[in-house]
C-alpha atoms as a PDB file:
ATOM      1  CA  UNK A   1     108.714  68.356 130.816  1.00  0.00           C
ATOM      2  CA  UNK A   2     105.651  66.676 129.250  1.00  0.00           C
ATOM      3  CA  UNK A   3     107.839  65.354 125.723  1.00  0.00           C
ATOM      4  CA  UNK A   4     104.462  64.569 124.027  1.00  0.00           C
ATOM      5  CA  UNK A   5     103.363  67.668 124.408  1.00  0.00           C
ATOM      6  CA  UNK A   6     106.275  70.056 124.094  1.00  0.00           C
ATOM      7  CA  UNK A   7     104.974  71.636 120.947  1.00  0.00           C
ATOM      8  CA  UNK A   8     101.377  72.257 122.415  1.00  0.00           C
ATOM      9  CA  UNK A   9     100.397  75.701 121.908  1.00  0.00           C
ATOM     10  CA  UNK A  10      96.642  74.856 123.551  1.00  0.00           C
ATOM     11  CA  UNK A  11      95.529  77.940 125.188  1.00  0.00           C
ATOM     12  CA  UNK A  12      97.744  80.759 123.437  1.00  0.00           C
ATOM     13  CA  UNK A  13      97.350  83.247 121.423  1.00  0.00           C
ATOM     14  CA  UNK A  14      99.936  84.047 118.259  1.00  0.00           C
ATOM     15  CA  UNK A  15      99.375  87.266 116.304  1.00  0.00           C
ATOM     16  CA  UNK A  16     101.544  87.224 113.178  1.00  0.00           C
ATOM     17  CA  UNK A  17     102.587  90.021 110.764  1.00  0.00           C
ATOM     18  CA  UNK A  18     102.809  89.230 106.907  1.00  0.00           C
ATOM     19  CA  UNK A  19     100.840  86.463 107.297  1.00  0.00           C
ATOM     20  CA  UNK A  20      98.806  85.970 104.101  1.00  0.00           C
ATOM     21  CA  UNK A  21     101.464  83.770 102.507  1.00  0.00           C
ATOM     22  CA  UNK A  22     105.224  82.469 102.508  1.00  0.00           C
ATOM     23  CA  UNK A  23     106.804  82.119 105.746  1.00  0.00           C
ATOM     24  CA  UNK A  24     103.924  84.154 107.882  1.00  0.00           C
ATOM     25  CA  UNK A  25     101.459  81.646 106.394  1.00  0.00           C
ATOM     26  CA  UNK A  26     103.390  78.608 107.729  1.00  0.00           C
ATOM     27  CA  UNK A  27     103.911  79.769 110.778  1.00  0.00           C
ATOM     28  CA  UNK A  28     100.316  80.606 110.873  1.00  0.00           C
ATOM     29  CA  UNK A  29      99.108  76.669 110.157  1.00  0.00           C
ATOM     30  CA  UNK A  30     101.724  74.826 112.321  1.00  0.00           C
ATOM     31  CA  UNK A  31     100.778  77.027 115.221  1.00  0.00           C
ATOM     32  CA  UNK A  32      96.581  76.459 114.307  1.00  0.00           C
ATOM     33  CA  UNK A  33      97.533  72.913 114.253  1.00  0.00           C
ATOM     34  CA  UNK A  34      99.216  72.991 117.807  1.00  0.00           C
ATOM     35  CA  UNK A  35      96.489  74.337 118.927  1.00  0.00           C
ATOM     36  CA  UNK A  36      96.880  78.407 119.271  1.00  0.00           C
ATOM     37  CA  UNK A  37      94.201  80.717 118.287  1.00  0.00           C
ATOM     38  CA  UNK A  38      95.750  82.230 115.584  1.00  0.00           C
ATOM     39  CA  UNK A  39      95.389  86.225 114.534  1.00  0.00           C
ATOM     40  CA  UNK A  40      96.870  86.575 110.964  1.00  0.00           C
ATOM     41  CA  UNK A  41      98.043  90.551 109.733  1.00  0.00           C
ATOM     42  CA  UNK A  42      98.928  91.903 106.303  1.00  0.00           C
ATOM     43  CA  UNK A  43      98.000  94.532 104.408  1.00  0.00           C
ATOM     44  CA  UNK A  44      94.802  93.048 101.736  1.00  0.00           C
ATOM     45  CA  UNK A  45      91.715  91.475 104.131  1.00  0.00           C
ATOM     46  CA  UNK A  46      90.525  89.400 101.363  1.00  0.00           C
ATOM     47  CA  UNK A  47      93.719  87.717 100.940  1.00  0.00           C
ATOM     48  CA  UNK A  48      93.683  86.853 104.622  1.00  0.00           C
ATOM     49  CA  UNK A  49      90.234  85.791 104.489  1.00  0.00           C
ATOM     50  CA  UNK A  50      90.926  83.147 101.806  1.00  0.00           C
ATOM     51  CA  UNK A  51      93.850  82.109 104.034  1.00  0.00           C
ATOM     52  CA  UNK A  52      91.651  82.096 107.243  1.00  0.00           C
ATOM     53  CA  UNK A  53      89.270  79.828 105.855  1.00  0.00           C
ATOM     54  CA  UNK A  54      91.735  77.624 104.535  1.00  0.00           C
ATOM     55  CA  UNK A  55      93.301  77.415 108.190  1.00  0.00           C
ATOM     56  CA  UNK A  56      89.984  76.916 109.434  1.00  0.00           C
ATOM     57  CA  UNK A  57      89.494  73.437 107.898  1.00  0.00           C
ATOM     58  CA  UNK A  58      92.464  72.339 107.313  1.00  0.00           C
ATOM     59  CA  UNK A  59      93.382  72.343 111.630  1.00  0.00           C
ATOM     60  CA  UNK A  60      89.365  73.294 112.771  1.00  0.00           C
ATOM     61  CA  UNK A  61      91.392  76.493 114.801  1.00  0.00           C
ATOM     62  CA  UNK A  62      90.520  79.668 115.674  1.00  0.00           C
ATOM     63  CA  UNK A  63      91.754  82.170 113.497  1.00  0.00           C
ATOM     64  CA  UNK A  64      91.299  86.088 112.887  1.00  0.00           C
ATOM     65  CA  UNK A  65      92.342  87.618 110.236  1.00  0.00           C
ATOM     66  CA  UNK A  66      93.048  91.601 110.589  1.00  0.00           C
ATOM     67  CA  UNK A  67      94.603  93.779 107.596  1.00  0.00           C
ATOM     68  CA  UNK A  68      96.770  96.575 109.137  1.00  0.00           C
ATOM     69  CA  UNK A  69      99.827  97.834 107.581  1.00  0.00           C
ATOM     70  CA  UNK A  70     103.132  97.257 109.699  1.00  0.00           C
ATOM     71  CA  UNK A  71     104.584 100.727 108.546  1.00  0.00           C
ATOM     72  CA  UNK A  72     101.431 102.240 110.108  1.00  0.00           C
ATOM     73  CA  UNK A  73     101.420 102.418 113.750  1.00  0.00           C
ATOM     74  CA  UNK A  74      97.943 102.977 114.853  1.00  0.00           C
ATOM     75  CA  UNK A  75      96.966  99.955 112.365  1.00  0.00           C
ATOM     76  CA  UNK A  76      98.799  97.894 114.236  1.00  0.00           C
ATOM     77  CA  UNK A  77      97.439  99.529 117.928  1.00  0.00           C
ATOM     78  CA  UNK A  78      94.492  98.663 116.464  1.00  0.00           C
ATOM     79  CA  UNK A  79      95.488  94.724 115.665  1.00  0.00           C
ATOM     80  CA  UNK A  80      96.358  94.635 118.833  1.00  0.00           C
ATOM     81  CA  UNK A  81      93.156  95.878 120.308  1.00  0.00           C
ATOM     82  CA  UNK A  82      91.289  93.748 118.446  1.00  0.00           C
ATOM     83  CA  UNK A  83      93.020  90.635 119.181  1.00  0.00           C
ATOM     84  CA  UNK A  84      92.239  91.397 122.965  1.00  0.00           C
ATOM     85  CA  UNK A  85      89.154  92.277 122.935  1.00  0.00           C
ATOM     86  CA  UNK A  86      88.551  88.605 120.769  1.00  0.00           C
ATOM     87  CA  UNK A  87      91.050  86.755 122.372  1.00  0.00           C
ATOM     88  CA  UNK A  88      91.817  88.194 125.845  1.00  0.00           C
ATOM     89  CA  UNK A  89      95.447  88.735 125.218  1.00  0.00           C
ATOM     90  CA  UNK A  90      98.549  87.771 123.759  1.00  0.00           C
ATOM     91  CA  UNK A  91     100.830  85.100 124.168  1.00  0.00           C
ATOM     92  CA  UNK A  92     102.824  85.103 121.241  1.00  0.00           C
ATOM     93  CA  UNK A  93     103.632  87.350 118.260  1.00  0.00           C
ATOM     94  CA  UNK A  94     105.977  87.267 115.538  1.00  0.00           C
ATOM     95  CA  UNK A  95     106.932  89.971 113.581  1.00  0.00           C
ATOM     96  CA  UNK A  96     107.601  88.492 110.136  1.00  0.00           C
ATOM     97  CA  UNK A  97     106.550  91.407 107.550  1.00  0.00           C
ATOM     98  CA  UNK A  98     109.287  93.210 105.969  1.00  0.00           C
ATOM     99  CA  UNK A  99     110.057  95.186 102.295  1.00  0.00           C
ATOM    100  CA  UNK A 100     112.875  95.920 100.502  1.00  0.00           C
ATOM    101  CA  UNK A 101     111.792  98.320  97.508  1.00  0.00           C
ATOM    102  CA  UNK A 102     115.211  98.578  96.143  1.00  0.00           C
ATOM    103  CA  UNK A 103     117.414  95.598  94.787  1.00  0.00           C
ATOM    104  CA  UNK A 104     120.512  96.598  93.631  1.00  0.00           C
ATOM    105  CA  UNK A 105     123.796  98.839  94.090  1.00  0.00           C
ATOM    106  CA  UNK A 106     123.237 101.470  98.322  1.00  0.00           C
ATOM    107  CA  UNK A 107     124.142 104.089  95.941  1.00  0.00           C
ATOM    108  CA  UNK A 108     120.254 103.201  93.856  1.00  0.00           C
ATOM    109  CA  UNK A 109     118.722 103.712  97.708  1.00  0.00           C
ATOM    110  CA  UNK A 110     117.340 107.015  98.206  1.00  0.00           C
ATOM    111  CA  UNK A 111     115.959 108.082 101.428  1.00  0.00           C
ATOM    112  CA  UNK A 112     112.428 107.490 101.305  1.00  0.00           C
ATOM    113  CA  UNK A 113     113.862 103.645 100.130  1.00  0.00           C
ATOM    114  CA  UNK A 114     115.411 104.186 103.111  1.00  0.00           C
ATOM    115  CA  UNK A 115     113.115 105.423 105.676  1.00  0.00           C
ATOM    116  CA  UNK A 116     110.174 102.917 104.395  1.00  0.00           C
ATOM    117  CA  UNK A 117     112.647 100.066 104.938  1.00  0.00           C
ATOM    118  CA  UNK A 118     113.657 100.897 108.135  1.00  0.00           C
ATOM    119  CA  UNK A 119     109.715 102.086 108.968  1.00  0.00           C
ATOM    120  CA  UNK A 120     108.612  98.296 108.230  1.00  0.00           C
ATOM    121  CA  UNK A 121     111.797  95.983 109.248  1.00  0.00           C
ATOM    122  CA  UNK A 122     112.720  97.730 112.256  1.00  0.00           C
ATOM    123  CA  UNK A 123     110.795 100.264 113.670  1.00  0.00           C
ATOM    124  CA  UNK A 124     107.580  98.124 113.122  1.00  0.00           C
ATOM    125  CA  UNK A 125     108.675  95.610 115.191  1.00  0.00           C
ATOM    126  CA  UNK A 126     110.169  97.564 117.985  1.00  0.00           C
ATOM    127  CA  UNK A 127     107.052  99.102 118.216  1.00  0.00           C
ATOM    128  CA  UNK A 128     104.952  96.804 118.181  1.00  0.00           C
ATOM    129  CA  UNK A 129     106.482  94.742 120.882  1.00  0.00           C
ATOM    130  CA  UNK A 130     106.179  97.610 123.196  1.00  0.00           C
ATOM    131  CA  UNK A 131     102.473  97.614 122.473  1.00  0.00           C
ATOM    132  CA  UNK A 132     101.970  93.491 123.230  1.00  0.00           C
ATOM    133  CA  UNK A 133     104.734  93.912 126.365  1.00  0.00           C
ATOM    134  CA  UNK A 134     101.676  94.522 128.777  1.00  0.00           C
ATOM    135  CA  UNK A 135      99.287  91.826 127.402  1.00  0.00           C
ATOM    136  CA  UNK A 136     102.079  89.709 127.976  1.00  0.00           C
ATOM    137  CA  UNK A 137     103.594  90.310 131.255  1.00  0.00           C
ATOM    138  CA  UNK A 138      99.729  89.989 132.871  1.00  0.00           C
ATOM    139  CA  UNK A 139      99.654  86.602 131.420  1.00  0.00           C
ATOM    140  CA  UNK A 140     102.998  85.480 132.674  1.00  0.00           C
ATOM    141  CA  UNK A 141     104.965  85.803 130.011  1.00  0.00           C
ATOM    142  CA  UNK A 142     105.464  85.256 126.330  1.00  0.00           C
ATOM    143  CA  UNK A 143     107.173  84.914 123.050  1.00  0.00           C
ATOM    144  CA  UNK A 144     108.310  87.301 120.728  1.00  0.00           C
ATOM    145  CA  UNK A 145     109.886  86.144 117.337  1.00  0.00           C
ATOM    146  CA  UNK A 146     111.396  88.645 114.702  1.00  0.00           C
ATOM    147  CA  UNK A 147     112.458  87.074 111.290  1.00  0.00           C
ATOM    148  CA  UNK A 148     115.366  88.260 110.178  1.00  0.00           C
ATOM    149  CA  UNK A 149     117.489  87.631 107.475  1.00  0.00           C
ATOM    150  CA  UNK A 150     121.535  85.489 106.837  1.00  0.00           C
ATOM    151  CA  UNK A 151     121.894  89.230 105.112  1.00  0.00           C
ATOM    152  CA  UNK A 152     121.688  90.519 108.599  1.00  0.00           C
ATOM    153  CA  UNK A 153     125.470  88.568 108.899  1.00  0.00           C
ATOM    154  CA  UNK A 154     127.160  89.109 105.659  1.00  0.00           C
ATOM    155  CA  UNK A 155     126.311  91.859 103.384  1.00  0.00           C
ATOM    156  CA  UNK A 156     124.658  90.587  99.941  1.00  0.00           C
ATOM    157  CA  UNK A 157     125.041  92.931  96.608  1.00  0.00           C
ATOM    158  CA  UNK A 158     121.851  94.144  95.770  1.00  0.00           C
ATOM    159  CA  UNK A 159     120.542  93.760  99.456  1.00  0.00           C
ATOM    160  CA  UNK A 160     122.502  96.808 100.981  1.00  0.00           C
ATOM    161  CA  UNK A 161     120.267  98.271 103.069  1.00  0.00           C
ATOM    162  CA  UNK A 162     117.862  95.813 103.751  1.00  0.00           C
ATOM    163  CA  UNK A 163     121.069  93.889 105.242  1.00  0.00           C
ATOM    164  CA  UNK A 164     121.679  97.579 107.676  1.00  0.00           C
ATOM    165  CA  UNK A 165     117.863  97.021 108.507  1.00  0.00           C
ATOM    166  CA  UNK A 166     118.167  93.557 109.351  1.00  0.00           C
ATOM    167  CA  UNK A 167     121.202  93.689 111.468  1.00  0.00           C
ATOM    168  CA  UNK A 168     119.166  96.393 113.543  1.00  0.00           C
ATOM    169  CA  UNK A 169     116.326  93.810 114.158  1.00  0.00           C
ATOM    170  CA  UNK A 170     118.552  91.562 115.106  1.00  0.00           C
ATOM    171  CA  UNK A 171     120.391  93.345 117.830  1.00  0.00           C
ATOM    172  CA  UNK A 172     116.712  94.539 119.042  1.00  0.00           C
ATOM    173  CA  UNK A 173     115.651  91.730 119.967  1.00  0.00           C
ATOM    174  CA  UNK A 174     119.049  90.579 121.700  1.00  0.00           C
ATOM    175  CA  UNK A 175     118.069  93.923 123.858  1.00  0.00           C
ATOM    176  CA  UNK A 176     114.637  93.299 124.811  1.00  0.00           C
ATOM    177  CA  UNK A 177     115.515  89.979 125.649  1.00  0.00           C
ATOM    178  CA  UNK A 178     117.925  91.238 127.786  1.00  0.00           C
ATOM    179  CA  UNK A 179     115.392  94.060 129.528  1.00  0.00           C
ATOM    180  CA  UNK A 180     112.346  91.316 128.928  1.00  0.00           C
ATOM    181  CA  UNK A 181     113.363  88.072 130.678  1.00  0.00           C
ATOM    182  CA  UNK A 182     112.578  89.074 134.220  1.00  0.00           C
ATOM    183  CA  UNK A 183     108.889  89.909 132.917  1.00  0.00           C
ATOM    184  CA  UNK A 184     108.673  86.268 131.769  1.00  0.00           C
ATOM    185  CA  UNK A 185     109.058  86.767 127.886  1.00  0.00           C
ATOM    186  CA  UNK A 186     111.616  85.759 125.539  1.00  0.00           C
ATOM    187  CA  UNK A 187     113.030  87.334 122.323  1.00  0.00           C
ATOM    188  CA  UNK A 188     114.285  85.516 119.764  1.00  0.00           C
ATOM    189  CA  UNK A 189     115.218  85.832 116.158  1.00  0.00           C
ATOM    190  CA  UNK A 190     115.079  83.842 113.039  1.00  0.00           C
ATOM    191  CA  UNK A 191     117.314  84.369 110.128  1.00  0.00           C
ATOM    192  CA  UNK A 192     116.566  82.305 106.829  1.00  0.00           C
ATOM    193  CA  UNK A 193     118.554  81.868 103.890  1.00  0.00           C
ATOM    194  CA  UNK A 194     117.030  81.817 100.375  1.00  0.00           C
ATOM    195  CA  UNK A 195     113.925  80.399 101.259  1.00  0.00           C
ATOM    196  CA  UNK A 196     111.257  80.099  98.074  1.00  0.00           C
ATOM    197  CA  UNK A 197     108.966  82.528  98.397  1.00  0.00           C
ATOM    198  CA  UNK A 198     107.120  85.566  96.219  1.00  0.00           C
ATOM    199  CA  UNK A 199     109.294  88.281  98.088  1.00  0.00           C
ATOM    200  CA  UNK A 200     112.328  86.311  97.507  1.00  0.00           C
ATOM    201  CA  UNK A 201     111.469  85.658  93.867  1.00  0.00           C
ATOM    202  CA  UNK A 202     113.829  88.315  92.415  1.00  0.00           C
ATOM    203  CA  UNK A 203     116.981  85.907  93.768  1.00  0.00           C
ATOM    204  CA  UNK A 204     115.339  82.424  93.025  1.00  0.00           C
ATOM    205  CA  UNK A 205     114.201  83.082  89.208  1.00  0.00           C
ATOM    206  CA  UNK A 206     117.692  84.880  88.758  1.00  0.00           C
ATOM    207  CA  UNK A 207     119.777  81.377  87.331  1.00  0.00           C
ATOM    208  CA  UNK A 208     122.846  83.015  88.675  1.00  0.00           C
ATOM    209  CA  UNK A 209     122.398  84.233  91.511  1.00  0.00           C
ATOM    210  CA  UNK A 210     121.164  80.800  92.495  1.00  0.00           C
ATOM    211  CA  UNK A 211     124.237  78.892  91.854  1.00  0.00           C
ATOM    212  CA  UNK A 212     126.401  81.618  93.512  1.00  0.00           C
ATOM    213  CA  UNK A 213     123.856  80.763  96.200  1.00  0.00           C
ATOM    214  CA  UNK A 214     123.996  77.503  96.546  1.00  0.00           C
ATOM    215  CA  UNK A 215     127.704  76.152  94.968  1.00  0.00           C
ATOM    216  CA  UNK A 216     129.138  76.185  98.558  1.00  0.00           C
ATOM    217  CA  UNK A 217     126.309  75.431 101.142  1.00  0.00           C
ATOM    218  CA  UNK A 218     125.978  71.378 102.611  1.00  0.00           C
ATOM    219  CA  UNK A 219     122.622  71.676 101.529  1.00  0.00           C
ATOM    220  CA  UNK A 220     122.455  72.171  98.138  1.00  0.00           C
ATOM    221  CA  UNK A 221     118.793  73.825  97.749  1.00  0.00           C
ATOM    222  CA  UNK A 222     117.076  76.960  98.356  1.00  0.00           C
ATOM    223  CA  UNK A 223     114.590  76.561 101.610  1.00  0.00           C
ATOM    224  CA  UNK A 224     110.504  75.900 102.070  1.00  0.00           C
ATOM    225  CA  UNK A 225     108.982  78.186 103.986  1.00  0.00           C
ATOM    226  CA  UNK A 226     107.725  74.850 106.260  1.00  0.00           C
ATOM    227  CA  UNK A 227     110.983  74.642 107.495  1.00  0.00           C
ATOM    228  CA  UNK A 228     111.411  77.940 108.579  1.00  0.00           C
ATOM    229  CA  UNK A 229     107.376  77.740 110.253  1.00  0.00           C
ATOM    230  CA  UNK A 230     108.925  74.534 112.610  1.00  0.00           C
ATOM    231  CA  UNK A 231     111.245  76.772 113.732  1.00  0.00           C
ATOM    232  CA  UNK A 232     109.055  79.014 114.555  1.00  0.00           C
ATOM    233  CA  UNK A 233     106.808  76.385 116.479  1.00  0.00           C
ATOM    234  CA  UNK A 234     109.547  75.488 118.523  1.00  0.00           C
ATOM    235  CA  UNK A 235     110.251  79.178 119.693  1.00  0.00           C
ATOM    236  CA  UNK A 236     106.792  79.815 120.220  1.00  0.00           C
ATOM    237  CA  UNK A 237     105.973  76.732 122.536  1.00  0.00           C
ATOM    238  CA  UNK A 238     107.451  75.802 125.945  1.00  0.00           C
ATOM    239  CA  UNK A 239     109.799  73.481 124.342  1.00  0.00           C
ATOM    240  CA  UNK A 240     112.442  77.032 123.703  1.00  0.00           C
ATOM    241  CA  UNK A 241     111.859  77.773 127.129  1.00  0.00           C
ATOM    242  CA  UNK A 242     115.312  78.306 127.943  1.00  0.00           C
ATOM    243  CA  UNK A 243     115.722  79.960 124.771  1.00  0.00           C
ATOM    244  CA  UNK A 244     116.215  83.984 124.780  1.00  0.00           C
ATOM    245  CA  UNK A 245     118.176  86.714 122.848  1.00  0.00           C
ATOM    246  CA  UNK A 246     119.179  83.862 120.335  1.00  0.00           C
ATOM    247  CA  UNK A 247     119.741  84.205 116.549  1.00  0.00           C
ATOM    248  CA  UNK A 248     118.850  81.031 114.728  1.00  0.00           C
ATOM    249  CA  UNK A 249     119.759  80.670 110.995  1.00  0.00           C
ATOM    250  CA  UNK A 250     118.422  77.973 108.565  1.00  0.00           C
ATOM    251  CA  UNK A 251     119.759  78.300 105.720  1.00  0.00           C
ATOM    252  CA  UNK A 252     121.454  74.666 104.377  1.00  0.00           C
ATOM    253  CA  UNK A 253     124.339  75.867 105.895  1.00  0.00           C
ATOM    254  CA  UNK A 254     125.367  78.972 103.574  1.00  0.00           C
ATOM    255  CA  UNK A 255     126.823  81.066 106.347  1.00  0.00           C
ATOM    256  CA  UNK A 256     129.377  78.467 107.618  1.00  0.00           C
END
């Protein structure tokens, strides 16, 4: 292995979902400034424009921003085609938008909470990586990332079924890494903690949920969503290249 350049992404292409802030938006600059071109997704194009630009000067990369909806299939058929016909292909995608309309008690889900979170955190992503699977075999190989969630491994109240829908992304990808690897591409899966973000701002602004949060974990803080986008960079470059079917959590330690 070339160490100084284990992190180089020169040459690949990244399409990420939910990219127009938090965690997507990390991942989007460390991979511009490892050199990927860099297709950003979510669901407002002005909002991604601003954060194009932004991306653009900051790391002088490549970067294409595409609004398409993850719920909505042929939006995303259409991301896909687009990326192509700009880019020639796909090398590495992560699926990082999700939703979680309801916060509180299963019994407050109903079943179009239900269907739309298992629509956008699951089914999304599932599908989605079918569509890129061909783009990626005919280039050798490549790397699919699905964030997940630590509620994917012990249920949270308030976070009932977005835990169910999380646990299901999490044994997807441990199966298409399993049907995948011969074809060249690995599946892995990140799960953060309480990372400080606007979708996680209903647990962080809540004073007590964040000391039940954080009274027992080694690391005594909520996350930044830089530290979950390095994470990211190393499962999207050549440096994870023995690295498959693995669930990573960062989260100062709050599952141990």
């Amino acid at each position: 292995m070339n160490y100084k350049n284990a992190f180089d992404l020169n040459g690949k292409v990244a399409i990420i979902t939910g990219a127009s802030k938090g965690i997507g938006e990390s991942m989007a600059r460390f991979f511009a400034a490892h050199g990927a071109k860099v297709v950003i997704s979510s669901r407002k194009q002005e909002v991604l424009d601003e954060v194009a630009e932004s991306i653009r000067k900051e790391s002088n990369a490549e970067v294409l921003p595409i609004a398409a909806h993850a719920g909505d299939m042929a939006q995303l058929q259409n991301l896909l085609d687009q990326t192509i016909e700009k880019f020639g292909g796909v090398d590495i995608l992560v699926n990082n938008a999700a939703t979680n309309p309801v916060f509180g008690p299963s019994l407050d889900c109903d079943g179009d909470a239900f269907d739309k979170i298992m629509a956008v955190n699951v089914k999304a992503p599932f599908e989605f990586s079918k569509m890129v699977y061909t783009s990626m075999k005919s280039r050798g190989g490549g790397s699919i990332i699905n964030v997940s969630s630590v509620a994917a491994l012990t249920p949270d109240p308030g976070l009932g079924m977005y835990s169910v829908s999380k646990a299901s992304l999490n044994m997807l990808t441990k199966v298409l890494a399993k049907e995948w690897g011969t074809d060249g591409i690995r599946v892995n899966t990140i799960c953060p903690g309480l990372i400080k973000t606007k979708f996680s701002q209903a647990l962080w602004q809540n004073e007590d949920i964040m000391k039940r949060f954080t009274k027992h974990m080694p690391i005594s803080r909520i996350g930044t969503v830089d530290e979950i986008g390095a994470l990211a960079l190393y499962l999207a470059s050549d440096a994870s290249s023995f690295t498959t079917g693995a669930v990573f959590t960062a989260d100062g330690g709050m599952t141990i």
